[in-house]
N, C-alpha and C. Protein backbone atom coordinates (compact mmCIF):
# COMPACT_ATOMS: atom_id res chain seq x y z
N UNK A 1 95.43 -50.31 37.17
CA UNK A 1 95.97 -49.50 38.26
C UNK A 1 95.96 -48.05 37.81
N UNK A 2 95.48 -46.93 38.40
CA UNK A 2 95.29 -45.72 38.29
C UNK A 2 96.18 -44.92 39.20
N UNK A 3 96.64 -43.89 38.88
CA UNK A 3 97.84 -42.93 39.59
C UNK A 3 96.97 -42.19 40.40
N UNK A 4 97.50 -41.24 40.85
CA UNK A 4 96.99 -39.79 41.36
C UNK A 4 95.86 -39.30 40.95
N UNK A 5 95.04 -38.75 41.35
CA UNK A 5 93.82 -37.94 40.34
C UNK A 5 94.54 -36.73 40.30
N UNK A 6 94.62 -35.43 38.90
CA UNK A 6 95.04 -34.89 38.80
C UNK A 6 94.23 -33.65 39.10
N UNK A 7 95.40 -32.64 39.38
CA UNK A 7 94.50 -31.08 39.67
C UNK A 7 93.92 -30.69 38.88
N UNK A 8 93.19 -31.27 38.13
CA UNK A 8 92.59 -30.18 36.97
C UNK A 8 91.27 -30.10 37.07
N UNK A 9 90.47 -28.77 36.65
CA UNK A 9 89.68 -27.45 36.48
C UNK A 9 88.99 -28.73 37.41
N UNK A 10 88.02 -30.05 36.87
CA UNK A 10 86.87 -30.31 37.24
C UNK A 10 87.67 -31.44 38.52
N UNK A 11 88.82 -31.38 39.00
CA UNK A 11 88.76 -31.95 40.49
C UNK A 11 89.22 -31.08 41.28
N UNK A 12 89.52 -29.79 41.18
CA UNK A 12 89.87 -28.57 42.06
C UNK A 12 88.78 -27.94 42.81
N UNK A 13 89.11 -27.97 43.92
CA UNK A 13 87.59 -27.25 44.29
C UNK A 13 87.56 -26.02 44.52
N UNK A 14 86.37 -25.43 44.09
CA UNK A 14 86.32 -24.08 43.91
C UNK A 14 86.15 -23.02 45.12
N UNK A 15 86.16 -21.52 44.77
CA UNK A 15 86.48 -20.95 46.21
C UNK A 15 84.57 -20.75 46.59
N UNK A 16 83.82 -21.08 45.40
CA UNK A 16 82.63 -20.93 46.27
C UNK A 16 82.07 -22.21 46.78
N UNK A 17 83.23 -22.97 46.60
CA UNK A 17 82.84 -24.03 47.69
C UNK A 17 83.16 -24.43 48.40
N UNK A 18 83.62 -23.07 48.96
CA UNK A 18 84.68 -22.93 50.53
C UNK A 18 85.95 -23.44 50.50
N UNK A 19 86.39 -23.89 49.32
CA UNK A 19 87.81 -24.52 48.98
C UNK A 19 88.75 -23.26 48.45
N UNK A 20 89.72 -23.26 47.74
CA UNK A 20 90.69 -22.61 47.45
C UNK A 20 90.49 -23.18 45.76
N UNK A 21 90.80 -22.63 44.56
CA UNK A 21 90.95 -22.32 43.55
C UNK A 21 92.73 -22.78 43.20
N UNK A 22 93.68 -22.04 44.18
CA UNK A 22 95.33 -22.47 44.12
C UNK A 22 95.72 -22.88 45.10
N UNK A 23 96.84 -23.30 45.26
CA UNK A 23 97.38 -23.62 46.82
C UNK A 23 98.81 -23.86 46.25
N UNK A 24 99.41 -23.35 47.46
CA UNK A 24 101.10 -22.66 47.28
C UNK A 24 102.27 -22.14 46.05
N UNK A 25 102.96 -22.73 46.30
CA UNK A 25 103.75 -21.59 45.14
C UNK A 25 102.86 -22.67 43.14
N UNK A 26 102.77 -23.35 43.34
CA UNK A 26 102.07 -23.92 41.85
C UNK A 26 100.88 -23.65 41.85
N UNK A 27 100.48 -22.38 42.53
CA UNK A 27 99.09 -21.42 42.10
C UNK A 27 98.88 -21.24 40.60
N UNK A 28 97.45 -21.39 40.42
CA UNK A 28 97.11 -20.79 38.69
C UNK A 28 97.31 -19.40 38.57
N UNK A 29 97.83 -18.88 37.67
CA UNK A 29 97.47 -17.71 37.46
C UNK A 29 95.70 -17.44 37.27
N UNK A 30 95.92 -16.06 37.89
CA UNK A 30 94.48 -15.39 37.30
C UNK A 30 93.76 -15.80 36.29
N UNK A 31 94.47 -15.48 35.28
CA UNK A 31 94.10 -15.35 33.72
C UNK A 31 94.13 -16.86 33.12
N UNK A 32 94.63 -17.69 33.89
CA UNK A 32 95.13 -19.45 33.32
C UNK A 32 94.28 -20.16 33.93
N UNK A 33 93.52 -21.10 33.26
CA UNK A 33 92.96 -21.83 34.43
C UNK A 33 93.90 -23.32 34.40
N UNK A 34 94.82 -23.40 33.89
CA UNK A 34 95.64 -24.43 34.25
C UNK A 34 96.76 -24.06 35.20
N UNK A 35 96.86 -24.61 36.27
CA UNK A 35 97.88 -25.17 37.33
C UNK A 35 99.38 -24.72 36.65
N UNK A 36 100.38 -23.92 36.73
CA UNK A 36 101.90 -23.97 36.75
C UNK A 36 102.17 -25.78 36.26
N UNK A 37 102.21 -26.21 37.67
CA UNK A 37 102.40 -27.53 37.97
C UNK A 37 102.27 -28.54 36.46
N UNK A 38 100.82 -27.60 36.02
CA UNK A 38 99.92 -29.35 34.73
C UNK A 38 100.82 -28.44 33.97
N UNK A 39 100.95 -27.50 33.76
CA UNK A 39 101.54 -26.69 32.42
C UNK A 39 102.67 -27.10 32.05
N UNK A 40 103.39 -26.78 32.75
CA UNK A 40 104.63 -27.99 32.76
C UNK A 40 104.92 -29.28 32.20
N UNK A 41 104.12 -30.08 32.95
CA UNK A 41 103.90 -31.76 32.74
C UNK A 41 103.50 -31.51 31.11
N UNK A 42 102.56 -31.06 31.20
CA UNK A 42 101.94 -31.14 29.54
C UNK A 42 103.27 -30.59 28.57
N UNK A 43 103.83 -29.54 28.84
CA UNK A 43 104.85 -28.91 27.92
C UNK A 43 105.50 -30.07 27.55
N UNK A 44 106.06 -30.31 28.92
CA UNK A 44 107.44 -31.48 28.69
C UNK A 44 106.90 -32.63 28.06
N UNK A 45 105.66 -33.27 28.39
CA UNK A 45 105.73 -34.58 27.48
C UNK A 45 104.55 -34.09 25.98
N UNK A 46 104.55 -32.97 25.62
CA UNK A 46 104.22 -32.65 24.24
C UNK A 46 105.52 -32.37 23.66
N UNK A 47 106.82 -31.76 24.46
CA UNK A 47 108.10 -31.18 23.75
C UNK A 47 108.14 -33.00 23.50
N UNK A 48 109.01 -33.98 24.27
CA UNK A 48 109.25 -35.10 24.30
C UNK A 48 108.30 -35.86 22.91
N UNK A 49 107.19 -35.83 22.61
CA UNK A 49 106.84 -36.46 22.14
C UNK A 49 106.68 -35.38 20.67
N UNK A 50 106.66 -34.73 20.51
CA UNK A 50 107.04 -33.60 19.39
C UNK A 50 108.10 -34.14 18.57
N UNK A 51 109.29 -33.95 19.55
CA UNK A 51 111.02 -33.94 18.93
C UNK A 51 111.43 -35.18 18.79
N UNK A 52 110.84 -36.19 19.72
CA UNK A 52 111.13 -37.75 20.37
C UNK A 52 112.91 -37.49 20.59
N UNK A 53 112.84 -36.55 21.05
CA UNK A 53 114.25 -35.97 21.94
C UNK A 53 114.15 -36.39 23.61
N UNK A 54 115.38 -36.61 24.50
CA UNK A 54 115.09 -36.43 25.69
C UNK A 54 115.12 -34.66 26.79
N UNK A 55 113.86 -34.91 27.56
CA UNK A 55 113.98 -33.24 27.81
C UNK A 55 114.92 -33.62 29.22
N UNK A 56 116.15 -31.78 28.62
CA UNK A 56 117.28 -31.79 30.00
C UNK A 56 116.72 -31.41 31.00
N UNK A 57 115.65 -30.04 30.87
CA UNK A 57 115.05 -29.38 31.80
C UNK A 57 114.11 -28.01 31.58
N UNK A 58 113.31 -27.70 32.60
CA UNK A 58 112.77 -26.46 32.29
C UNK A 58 113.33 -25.44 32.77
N UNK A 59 113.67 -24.18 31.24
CA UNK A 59 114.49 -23.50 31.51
C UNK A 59 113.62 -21.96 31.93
N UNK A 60 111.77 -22.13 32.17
CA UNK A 60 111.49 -20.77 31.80
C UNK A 60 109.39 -20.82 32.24
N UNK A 61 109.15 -20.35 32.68
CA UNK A 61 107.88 -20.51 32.67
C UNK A 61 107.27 -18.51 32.41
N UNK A 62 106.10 -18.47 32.25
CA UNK A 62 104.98 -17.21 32.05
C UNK A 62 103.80 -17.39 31.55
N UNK A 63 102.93 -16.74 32.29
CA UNK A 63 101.76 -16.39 31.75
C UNK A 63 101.77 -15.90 30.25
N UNK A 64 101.01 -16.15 29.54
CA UNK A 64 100.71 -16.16 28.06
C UNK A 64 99.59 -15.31 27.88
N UNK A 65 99.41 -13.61 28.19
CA UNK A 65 98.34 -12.98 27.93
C UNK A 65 97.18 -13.04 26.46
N UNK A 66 98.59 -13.78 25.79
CA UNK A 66 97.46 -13.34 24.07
C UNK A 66 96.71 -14.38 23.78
N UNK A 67 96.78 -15.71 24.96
CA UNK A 67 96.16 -17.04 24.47
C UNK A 67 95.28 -17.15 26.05
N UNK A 68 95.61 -16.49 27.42
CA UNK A 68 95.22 -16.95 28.05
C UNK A 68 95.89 -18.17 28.90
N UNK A 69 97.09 -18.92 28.64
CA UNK A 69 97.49 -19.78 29.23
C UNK A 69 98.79 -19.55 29.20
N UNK A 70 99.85 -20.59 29.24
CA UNK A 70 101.28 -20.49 29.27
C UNK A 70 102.39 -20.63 28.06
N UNK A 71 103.38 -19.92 28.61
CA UNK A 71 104.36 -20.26 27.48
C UNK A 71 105.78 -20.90 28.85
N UNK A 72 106.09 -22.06 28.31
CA UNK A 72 107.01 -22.85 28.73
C UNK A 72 108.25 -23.04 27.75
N UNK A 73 109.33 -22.85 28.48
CA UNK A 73 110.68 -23.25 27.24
C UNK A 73 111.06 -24.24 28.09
N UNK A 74 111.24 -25.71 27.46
CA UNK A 74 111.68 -26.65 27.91
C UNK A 74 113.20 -26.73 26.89
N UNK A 75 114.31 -27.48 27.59
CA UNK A 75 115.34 -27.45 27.24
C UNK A 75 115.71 -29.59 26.73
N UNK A 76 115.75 -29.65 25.56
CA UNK A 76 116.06 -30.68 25.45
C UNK A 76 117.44 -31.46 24.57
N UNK A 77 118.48 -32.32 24.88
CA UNK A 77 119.18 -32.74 24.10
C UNK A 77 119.31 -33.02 22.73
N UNK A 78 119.81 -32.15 21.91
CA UNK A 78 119.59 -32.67 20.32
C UNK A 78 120.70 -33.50 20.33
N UNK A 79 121.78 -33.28 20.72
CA UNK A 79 122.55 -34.58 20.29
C UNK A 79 123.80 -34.48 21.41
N UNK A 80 123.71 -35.66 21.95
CA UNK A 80 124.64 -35.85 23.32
C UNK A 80 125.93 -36.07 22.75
N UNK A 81 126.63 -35.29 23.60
CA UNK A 81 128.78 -35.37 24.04
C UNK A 81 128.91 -36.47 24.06
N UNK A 82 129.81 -37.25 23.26
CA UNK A 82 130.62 -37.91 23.41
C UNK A 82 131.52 -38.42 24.50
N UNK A 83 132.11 -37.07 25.09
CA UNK A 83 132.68 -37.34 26.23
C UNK A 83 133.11 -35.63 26.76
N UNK A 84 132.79 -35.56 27.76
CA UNK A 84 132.41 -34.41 28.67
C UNK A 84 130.83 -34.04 28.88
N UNK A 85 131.03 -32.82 28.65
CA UNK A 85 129.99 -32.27 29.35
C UNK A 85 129.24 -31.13 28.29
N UNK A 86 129.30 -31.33 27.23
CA UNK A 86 128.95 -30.54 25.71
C UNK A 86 127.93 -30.90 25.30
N UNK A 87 127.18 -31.41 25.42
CA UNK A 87 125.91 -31.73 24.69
C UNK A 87 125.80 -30.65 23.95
N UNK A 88 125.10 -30.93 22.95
CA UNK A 88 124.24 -29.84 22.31
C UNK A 88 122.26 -29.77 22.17
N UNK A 89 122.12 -28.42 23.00
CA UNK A 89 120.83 -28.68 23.64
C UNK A 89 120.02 -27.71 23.01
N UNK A 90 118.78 -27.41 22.86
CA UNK A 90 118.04 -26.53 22.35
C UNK A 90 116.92 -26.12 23.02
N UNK A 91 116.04 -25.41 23.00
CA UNK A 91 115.03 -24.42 23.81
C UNK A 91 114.13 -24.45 22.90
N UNK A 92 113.20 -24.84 23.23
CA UNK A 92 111.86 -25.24 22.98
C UNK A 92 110.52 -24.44 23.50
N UNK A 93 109.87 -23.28 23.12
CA UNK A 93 108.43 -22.31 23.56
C UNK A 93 107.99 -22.95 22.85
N UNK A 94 107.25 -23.75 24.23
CA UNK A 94 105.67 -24.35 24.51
C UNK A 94 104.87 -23.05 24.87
N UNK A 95 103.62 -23.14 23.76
CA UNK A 95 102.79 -22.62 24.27
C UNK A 95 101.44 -22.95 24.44
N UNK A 96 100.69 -23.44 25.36
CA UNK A 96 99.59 -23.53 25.90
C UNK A 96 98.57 -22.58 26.04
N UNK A 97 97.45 -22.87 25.78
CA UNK A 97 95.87 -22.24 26.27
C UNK A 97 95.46 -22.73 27.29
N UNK A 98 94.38 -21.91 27.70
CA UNK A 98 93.61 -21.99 29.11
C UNK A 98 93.76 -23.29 29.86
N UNK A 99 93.38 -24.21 28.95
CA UNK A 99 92.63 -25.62 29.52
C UNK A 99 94.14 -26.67 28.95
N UNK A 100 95.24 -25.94 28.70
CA UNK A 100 96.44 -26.83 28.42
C UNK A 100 96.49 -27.66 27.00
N UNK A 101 95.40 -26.83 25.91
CA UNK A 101 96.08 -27.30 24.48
C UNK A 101 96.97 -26.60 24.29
N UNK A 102 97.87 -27.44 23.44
CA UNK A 102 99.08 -27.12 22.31
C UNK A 102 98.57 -25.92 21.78
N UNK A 103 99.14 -24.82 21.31
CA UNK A 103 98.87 -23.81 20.78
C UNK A 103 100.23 -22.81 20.14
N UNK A 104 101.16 -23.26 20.55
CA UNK A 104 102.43 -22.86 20.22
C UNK A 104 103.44 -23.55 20.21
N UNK A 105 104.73 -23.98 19.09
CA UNK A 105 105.38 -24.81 19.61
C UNK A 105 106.72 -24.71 18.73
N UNK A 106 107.54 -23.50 19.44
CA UNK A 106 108.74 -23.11 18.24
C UNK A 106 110.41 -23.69 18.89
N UNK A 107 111.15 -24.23 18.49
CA UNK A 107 112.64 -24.03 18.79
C UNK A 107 112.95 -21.96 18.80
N UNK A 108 113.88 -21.74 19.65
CA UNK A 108 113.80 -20.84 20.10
C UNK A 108 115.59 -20.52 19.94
N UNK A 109 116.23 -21.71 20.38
CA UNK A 109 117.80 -21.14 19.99
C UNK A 109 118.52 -22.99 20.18
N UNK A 110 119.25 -23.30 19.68
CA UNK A 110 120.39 -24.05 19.82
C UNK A 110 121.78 -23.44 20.56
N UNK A 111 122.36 -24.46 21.08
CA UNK A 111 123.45 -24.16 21.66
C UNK A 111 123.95 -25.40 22.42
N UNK A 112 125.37 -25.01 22.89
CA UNK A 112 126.18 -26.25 23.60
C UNK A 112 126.24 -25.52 24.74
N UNK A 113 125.99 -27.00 26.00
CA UNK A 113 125.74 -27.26 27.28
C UNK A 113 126.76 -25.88 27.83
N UNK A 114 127.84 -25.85 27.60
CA UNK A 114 129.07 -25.06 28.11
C UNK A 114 128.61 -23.22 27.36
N UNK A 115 128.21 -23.49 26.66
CA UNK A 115 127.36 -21.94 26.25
C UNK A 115 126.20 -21.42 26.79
N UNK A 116 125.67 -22.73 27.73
CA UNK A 116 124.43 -22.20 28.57
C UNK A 116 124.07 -21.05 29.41
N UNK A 117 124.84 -20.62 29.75
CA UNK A 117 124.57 -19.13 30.69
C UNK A 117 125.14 -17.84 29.87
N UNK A 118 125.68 -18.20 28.14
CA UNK A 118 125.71 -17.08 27.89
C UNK A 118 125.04 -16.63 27.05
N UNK A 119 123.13 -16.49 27.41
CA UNK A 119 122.55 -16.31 26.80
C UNK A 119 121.94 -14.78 26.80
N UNK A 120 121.87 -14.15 25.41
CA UNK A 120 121.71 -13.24 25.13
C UNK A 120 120.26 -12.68 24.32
């Protein structure tokens, strides 16, 4: 059984073939030829399978001028609360090239769930 066919470079159709290149807000950048959308997917299950942590969420997306592709900070649980709402979570820059290899891949800050918005 096979899923979805995915957007990428060789099932997208191109604008000289009367098709569109992006379509709506998970447009490629210019400079990227990977999809927002795949950049993502790929971050999160390279962070996931990197840390073998569970990811909380994506906290961050951009274009990546010096590689050509993206830098993604995915946010994942290093070690879950006991009881409330404290986890302690960390930030993860993914960075990707053109065609969505691995190319960057740093922890960026630690912190607890309840310290989340006071980031500096």
């Amino acid at each position: 059984m096979t899923g979805p066919a995915r957007n990428s470079a060789a099932t997208r159709p191109k604008a000289s073939d009367g098709g569109s290149e992006t379509t709506g807000h998970w447009a490629a950048d210019a400079k990227a030829g990977l999809p927002l959308i795949e950049a993502i997917a790929v971050a999160r299950a390279a962070t996931a399978e990197l840390t073998g942590l569970p990811v909380d969420g994506i906290a961050g997306s951009a274009p990546d001028p010096a590689s050509g592709g993206w830098r993604i900070t995915i946010e994942v649980i290093e070690s879950a609360a006991r009881m409330g709402e404290n986890d302690l979570l960390a930030a993860y820059e993914v960075g990707l090239g053109p065609e969505g290899g691995l190319v960057g891949f740093d922890r960026a800050r630690r912190y607890r769930r309840e310290d989340k918005e006071d980031r500096t």
